[in-house]
N, C-alpha and C. Protein backbone atom coordinates (compact mmCIF):
# COMPACT_ATOMS: atom_id res chain seq x y z
N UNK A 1 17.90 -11.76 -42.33
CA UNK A 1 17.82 -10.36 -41.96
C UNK A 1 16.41 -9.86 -42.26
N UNK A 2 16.11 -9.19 -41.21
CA UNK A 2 14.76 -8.27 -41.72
C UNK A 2 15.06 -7.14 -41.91
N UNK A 3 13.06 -6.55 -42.60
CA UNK A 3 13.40 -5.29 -42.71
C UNK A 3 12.80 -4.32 -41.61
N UNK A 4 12.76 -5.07 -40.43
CA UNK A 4 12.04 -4.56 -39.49
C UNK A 4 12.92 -2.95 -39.16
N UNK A 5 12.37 -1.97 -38.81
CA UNK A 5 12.81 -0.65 -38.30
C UNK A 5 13.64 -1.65 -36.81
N UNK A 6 15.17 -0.76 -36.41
CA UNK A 6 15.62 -0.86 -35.58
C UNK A 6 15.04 -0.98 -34.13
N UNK A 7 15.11 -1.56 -33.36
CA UNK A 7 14.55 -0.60 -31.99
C UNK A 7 15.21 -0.32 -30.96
N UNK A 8 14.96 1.18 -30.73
CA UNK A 8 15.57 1.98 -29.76
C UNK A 8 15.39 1.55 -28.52
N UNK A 9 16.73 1.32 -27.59
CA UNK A 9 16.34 1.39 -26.21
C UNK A 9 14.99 2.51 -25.35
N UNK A 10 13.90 1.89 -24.98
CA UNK A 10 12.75 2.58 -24.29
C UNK A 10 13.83 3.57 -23.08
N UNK A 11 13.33 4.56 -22.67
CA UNK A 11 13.44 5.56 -22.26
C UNK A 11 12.54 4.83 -20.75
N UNK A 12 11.96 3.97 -21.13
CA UNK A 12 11.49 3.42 -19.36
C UNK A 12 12.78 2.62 -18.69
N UNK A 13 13.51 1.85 -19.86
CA UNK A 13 14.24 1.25 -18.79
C UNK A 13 15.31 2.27 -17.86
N UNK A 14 14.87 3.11 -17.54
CA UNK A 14 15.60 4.40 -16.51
C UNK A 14 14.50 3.93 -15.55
N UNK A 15 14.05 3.59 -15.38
CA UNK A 15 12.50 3.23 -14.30
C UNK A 15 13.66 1.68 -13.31
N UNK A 16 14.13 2.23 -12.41
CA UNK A 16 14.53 1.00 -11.53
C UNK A 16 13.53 0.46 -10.34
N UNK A 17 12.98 1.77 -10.04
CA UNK A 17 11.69 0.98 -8.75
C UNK A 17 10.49 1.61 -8.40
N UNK A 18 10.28 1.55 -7.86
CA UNK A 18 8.50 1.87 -7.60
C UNK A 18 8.76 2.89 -6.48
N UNK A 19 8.69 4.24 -6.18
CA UNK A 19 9.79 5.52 -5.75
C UNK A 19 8.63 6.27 -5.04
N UNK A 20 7.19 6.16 -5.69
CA UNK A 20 6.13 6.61 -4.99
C UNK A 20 5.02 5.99 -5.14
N UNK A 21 4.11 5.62 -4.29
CA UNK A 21 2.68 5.40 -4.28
C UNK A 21 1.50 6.14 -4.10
N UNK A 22 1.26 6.55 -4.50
CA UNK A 22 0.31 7.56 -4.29
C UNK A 22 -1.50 6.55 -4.27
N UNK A 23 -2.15 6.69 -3.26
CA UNK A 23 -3.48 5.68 -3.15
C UNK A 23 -4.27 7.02 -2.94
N UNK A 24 -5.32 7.11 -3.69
CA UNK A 24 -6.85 7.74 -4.13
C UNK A 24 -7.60 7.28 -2.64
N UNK A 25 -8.31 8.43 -1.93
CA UNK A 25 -9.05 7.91 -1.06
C UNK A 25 -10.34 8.36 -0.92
N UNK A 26 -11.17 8.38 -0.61
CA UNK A 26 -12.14 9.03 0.10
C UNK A 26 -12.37 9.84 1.24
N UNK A 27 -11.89 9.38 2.18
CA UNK A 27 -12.15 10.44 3.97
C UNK A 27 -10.53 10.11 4.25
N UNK A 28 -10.13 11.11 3.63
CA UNK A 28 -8.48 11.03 3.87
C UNK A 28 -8.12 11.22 5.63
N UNK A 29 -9.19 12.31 6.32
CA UNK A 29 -8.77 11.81 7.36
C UNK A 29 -9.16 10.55 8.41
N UNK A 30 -9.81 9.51 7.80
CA UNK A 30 -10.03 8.40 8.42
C UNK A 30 -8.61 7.27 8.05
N UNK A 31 -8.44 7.78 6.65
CA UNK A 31 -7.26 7.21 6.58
C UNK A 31 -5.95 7.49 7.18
N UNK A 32 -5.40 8.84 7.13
CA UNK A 32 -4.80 9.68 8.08
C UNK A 32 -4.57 9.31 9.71
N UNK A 33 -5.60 9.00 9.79
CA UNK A 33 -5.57 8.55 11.44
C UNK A 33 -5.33 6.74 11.54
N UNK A 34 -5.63 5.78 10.56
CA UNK A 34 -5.35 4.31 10.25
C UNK A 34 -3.46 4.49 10.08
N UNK A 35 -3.25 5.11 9.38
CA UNK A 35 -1.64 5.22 8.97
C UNK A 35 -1.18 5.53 9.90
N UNK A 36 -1.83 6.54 10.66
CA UNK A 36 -0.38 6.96 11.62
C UNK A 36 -0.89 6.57 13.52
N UNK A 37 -2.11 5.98 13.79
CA UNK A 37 -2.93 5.98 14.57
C UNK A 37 -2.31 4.40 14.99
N UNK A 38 -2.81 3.45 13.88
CA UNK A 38 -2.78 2.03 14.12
C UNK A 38 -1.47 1.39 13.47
N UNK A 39 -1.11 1.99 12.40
CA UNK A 39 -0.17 1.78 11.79
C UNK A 39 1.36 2.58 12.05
N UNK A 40 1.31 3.43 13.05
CA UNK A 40 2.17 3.93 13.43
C UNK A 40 3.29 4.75 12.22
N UNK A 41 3.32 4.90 11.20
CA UNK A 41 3.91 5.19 10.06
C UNK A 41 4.14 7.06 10.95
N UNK A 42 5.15 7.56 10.44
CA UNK A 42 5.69 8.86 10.56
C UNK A 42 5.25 9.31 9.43
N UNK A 43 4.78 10.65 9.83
CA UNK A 43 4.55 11.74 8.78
C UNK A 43 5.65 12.10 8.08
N UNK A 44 5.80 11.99 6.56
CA UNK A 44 6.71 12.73 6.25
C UNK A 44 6.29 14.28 5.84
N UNK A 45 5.58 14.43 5.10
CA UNK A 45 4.65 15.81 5.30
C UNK A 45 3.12 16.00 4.33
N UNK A 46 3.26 17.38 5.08
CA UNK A 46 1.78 17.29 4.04
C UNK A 46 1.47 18.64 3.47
N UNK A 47 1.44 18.40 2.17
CA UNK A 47 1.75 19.55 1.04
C UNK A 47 0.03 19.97 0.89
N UNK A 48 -1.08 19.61 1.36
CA UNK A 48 -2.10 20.03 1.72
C UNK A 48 -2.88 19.32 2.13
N UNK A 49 -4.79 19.65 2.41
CA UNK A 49 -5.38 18.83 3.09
C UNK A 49 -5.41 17.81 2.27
N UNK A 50 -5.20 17.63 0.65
CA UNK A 50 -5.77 16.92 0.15
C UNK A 50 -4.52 15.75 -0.14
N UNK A 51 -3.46 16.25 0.47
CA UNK A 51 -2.11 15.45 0.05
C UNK A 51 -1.25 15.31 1.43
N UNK A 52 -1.07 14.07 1.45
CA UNK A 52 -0.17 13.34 2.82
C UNK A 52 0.72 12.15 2.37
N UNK A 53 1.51 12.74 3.11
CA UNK A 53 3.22 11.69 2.53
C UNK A 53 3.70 11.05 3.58
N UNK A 54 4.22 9.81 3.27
CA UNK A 54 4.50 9.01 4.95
C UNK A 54 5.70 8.53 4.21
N UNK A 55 6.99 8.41 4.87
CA UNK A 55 8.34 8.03 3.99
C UNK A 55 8.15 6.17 4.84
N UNK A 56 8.24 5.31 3.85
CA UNK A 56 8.81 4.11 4.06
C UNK A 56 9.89 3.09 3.59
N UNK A 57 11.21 3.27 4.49
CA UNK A 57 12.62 2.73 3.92
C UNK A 57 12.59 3.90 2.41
N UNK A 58 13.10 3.94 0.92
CA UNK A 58 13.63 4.47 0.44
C UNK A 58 12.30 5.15 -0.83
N UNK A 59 10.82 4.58 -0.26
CA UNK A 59 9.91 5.05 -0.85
C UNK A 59 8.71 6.06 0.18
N UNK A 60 8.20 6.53 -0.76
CA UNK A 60 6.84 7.70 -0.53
C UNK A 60 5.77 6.90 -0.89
N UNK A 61 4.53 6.56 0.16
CA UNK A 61 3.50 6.49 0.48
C UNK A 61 2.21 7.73 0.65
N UNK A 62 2.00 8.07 -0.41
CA UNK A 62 0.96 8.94 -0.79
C UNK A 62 -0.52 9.19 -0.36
N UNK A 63 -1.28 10.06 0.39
CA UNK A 63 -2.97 9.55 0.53
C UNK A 63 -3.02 10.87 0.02
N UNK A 64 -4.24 10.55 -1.21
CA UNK A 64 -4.75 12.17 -1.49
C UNK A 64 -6.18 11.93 -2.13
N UNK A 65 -6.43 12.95 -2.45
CA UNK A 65 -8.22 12.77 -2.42
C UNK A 65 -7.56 13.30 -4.13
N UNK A 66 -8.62 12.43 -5.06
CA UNK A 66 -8.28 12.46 -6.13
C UNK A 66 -8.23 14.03 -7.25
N UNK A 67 -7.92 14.39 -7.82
CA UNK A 67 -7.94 15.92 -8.50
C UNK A 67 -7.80 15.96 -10.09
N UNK A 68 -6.77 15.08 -10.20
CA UNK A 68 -6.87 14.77 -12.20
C UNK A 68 -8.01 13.95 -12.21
N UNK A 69 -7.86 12.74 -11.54
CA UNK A 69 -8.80 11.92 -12.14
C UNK A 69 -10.43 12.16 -11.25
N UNK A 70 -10.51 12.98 -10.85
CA UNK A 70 -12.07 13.68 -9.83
C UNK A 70 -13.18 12.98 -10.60
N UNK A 71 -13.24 13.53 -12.01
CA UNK A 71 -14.17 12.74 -12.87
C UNK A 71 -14.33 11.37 -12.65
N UNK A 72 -13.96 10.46 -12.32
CA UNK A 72 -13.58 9.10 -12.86
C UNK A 72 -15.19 8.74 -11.65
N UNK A 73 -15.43 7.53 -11.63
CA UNK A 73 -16.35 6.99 -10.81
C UNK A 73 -15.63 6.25 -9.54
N UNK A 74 -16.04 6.88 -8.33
CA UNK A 74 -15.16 6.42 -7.30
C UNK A 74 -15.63 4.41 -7.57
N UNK A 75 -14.54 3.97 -6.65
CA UNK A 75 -14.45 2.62 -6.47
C UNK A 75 -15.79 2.27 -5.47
N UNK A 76 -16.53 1.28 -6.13
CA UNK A 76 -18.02 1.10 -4.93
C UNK A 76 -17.47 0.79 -3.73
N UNK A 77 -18.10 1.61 -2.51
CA UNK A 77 -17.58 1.72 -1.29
C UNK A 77 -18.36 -0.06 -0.99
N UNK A 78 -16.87 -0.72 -0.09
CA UNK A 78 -16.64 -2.23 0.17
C UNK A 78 -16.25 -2.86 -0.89
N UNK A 79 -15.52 -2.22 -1.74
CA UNK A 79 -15.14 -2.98 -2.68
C UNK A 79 -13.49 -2.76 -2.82
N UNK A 80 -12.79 -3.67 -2.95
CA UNK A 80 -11.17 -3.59 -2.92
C UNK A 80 -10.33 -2.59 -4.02
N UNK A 81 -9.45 -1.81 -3.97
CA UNK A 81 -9.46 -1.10 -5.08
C UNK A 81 -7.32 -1.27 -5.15
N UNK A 82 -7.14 -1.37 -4.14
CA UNK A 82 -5.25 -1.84 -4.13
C UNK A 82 -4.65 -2.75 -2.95
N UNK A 83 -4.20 -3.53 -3.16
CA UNK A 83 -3.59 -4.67 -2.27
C UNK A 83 -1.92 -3.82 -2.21
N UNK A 84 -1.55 -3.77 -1.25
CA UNK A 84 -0.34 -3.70 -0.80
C UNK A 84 0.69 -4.90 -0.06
N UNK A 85 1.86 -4.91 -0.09
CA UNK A 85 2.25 -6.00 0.30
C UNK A 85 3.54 -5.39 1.00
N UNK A 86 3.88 -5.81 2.21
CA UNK A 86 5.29 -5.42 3.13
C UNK A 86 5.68 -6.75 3.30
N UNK A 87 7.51 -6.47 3.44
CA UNK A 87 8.25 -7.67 4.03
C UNK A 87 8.37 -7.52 5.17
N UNK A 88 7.96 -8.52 5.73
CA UNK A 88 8.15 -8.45 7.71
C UNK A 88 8.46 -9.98 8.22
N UNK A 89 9.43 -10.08 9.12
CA UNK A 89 9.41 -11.46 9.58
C UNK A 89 8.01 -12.54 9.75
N UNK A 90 8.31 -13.51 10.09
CA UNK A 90 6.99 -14.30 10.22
C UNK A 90 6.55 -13.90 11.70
N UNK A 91 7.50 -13.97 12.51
CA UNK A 91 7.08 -13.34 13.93
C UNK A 91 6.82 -12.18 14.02
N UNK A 92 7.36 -11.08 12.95
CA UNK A 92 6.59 -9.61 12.69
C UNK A 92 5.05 -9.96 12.40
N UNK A 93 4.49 -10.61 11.38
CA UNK A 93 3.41 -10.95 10.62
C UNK A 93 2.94 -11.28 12.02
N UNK A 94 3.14 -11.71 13.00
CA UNK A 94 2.13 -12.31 13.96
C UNK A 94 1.47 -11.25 14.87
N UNK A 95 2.88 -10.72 15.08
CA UNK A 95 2.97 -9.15 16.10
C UNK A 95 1.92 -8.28 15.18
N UNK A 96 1.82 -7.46 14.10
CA UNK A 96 1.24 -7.18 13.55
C UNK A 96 -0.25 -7.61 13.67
N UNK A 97 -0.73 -8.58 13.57
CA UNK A 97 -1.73 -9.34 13.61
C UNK A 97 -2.42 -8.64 15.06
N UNK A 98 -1.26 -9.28 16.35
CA UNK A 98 -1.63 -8.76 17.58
C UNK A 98 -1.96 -7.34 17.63
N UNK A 99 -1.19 -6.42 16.95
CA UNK A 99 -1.63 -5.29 17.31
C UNK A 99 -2.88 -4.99 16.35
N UNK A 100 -2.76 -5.54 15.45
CA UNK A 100 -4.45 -4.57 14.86
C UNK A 100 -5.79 -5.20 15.24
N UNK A 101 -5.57 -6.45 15.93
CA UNK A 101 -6.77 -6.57 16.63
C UNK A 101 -6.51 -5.58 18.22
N UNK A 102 -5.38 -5.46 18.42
CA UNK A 102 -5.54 -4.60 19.72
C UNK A 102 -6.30 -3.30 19.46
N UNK A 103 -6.35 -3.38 18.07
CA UNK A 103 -6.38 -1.59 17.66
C UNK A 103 -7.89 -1.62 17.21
N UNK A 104 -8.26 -2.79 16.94
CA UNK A 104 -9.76 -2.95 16.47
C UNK A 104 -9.83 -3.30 15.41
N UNK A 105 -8.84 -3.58 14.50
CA UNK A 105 -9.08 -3.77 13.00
C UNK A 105 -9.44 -5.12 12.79
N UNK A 106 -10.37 -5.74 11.76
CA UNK A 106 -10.49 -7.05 12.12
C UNK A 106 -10.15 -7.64 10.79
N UNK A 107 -9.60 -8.69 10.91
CA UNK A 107 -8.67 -9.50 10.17
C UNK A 107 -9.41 -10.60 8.89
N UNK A 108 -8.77 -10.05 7.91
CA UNK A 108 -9.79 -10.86 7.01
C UNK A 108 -9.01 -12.21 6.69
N UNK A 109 -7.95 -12.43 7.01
CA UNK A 109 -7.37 -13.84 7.56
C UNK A 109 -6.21 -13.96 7.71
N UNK A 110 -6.45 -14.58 9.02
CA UNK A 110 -5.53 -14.69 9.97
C UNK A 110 -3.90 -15.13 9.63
N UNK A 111 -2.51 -14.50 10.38
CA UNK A 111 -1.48 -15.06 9.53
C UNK A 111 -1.67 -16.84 9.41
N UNK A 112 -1.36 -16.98 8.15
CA UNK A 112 -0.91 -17.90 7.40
C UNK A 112 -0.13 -18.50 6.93
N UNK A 113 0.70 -19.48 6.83
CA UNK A 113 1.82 -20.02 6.24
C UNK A 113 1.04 -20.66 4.55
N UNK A 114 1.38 -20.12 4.25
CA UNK A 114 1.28 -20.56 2.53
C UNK A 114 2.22 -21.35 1.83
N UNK A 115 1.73 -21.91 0.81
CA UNK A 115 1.90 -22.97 0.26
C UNK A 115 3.07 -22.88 -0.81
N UNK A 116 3.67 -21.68 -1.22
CA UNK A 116 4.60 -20.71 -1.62
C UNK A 116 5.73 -20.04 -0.66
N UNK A 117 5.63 -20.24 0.70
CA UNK A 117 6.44 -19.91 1.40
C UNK A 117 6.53 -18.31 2.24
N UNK A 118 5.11 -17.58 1.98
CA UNK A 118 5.08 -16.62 2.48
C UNK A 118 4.20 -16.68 3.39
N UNK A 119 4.16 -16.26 4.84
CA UNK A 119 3.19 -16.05 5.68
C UNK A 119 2.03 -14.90 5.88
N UNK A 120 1.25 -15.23 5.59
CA UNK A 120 0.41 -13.93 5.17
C UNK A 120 -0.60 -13.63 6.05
N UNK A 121 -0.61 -12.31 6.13
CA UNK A 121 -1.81 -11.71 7.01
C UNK A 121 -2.87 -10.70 5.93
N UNK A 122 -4.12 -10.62 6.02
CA UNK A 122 -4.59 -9.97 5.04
C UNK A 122 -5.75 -9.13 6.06
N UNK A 123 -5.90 -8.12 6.20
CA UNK A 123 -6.99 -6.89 6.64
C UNK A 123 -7.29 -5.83 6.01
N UNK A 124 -8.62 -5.55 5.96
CA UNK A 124 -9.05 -4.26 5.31
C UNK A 124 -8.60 -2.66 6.11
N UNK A 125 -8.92 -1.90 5.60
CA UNK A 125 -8.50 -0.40 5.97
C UNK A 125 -9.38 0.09 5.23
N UNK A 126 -9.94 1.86 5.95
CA UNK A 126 -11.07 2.42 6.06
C UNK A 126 -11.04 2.44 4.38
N UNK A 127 -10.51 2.24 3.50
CA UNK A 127 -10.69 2.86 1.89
C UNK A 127 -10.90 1.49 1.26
N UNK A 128 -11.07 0.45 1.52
CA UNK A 128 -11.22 -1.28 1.13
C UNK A 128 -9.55 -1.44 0.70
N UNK A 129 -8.59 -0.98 1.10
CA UNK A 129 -7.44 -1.42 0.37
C UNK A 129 -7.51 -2.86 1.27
N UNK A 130 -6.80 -3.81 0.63
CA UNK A 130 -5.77 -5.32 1.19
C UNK A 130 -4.50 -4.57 1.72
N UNK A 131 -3.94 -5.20 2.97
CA UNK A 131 -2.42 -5.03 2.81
C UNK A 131 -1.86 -6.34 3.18
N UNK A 132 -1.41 -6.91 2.39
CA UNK A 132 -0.39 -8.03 2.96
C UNK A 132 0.80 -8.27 3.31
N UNK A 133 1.14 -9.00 4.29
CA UNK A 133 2.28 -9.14 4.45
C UNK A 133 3.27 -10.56 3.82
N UNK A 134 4.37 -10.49 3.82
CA UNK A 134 5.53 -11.26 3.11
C UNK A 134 6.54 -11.29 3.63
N UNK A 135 7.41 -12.60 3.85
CA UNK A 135 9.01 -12.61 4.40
C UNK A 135 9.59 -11.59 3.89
N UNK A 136 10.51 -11.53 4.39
CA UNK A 136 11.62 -10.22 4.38
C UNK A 136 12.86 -11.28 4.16
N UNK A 137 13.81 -10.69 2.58
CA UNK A 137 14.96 -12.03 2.43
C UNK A 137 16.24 -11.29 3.35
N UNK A 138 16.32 -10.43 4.25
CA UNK A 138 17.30 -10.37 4.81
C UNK A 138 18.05 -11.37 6.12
């Protein structure tokens, strides 16, 4: 037996999933127009210029120009600052592919079958984010 103090169940494990994203940008409307332009995403709304919400399946996708953290030193422009990752078929991952070169976006590599079992597509967007894609287990 020790004499260690008990420990209390954390008050995080109420935390089941990741419910909002909120991504820091720079020229929110360059991004603004990537989300809903090339990426086709629906507005869910927008609580001002500096805040835009796009609903995806049972989460919120956030773009806002930063306000708590304003101080902070932006991320050096061309430099990666969040990778995102969606589940999409492998024949989605391809389609995808097709359309953002239709759209102009250019592909920082091409889908892939990986060595782990996910097919991946990887492209930049106007703020240096990654977004990748991943099977979908349905």
């Amino acid at each position: 037996m020790t004499n260690e103090p008990r420990r209390t169940r954390s008050p995080f494990h109420a935390i089941r999933a990741i419910d909002y994203t909120v991504i820091f940008v720079r020229d929110i409307v360059a991004m603004r127009r990537f989300y809903e332009d090339v990426l086709a995403l629906s507005l869910l709304r927008e609580l001002s210029p500096n805040w835009i919400e796009y609903g995806l399946g049972g989460n919120t996708l956030a773009l806002a120009r930063p306000s708590r953290t304003a101080a902070d030193a932006p991320t050096p422009a061309g430099s990666a600052s969040l990778q995102l990752a969606f589940k999409v078929s492998p024949a989605e991952v391809d389609a995808c592919a097709d359309e953002l070169l239709r759209q102009g976006v250019a592909l920082l590599s091409p889908p892939t079958n990986q060595p782990f079992g996910h097919r991946t597509l990887f492209f930049r967007i106007p703020t240096a984010i990654f977004w990748r894609s991943m099977p979908r287990s349905d």
